[in-house]
C-alpha atoms as a PDB file:
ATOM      1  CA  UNK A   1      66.712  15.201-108.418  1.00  0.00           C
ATOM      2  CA  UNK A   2      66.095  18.110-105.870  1.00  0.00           C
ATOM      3  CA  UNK A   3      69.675  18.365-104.652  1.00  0.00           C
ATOM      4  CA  UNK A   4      70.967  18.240-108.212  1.00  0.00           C
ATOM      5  CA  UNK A   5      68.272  20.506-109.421  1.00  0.00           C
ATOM      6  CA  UNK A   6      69.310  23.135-106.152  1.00  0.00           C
ATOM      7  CA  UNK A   7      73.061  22.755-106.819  1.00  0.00           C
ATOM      8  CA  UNK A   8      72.601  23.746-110.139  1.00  0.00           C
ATOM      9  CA  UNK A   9      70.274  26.859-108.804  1.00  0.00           C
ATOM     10  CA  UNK A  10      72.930  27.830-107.037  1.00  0.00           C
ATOM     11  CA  UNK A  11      75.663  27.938-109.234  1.00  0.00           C
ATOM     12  CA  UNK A  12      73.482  29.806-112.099  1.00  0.00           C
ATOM     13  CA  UNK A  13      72.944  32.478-109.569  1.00  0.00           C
ATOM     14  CA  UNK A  14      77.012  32.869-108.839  1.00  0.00           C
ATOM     15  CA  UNK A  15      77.303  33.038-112.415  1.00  0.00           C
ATOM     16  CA  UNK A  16      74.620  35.323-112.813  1.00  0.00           C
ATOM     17  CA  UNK A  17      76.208  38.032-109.905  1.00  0.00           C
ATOM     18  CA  UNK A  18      79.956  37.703-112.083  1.00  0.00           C
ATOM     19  CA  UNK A  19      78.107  38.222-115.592  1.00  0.00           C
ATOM     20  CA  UNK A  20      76.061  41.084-113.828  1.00  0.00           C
ATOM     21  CA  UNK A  21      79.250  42.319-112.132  1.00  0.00           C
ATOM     22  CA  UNK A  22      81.096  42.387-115.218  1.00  0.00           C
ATOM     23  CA  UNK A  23      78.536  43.967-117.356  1.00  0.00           C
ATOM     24  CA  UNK A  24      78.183  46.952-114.614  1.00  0.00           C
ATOM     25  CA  UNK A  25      82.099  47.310-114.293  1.00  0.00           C
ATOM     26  CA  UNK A  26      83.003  47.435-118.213  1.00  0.00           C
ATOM     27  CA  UNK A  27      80.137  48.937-120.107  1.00  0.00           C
ATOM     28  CA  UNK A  28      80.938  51.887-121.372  1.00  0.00           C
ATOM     29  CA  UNK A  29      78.121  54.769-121.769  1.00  0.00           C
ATOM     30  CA  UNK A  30      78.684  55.399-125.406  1.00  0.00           C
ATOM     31  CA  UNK A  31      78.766  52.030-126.429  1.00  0.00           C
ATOM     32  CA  UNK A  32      76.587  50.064-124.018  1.00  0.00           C
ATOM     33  CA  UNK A  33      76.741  46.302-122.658  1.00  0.00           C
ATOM     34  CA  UNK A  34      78.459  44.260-125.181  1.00  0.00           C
ATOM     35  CA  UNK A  35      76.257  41.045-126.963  1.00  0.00           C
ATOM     36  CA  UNK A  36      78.006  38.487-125.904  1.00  0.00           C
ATOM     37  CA  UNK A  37      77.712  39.670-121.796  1.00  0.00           C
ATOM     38  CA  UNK A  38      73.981  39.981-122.146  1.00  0.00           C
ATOM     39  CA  UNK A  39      73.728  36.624-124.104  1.00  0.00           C
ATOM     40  CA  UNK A  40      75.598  35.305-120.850  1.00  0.00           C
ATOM     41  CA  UNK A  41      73.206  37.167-118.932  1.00  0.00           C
ATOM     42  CA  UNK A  42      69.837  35.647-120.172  1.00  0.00           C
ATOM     43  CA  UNK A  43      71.333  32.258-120.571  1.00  0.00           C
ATOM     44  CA  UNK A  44      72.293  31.971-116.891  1.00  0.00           C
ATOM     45  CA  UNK A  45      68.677  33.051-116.144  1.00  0.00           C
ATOM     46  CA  UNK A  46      67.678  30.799-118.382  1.00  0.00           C
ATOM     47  CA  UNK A  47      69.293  27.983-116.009  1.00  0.00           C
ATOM     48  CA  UNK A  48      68.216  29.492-112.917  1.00  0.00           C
ATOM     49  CA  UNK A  49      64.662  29.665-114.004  1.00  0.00           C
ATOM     50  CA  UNK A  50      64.344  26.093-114.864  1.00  0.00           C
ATOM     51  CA  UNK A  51      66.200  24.525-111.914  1.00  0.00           C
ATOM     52  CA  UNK A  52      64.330  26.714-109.703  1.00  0.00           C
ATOM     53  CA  UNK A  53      61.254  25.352-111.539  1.00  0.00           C
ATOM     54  CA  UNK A  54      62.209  21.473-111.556  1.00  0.00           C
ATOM     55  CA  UNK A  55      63.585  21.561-107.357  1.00  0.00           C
ATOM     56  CA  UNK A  56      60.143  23.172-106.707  1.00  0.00           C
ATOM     57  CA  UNK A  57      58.432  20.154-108.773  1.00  0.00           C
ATOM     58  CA  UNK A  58      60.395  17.463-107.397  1.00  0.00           C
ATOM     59  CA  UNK A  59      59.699  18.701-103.832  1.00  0.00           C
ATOM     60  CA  UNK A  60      56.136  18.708-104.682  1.00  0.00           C
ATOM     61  CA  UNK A  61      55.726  15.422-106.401  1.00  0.00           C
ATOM     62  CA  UNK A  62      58.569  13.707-104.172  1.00  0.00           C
ATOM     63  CA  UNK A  63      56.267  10.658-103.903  1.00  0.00           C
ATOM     64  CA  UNK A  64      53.958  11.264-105.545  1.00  0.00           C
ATOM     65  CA  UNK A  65      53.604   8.821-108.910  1.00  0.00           C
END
């Protein structure tokens, strides 16, 4: 569970640097970052939150039950 729970930690946060990337390179200043970029945005920290959450659990309780 950890390595699957890291693996996906680390591949939310490479998505995270392109989204943030991408929103830095093509906002414009009149118009601002675009929905659909920020929607990206939050849902990759979304992931990145709750992996990070569940690989620190199942280190934790590795053994536990």
């Amino acid at each position: 569970m950890q390595k699957i729970a890291t693996k996906v930690f680390v591949w939310a946060s490479v998505a995270f640097a392109v989204i943030g990337m991408i929103m830095v390179l093509t906002t414009d200043q009149n118009t601002g970052p675009r929905p659909i970029m920020l929607r990206f945005l939050f849902a990759s920290v979304i992931v990145i939150l709750t992996s990070f959450a569940l690989s620190v659990a199942s280190k934790y309780l590795n053994g536990k039950s």
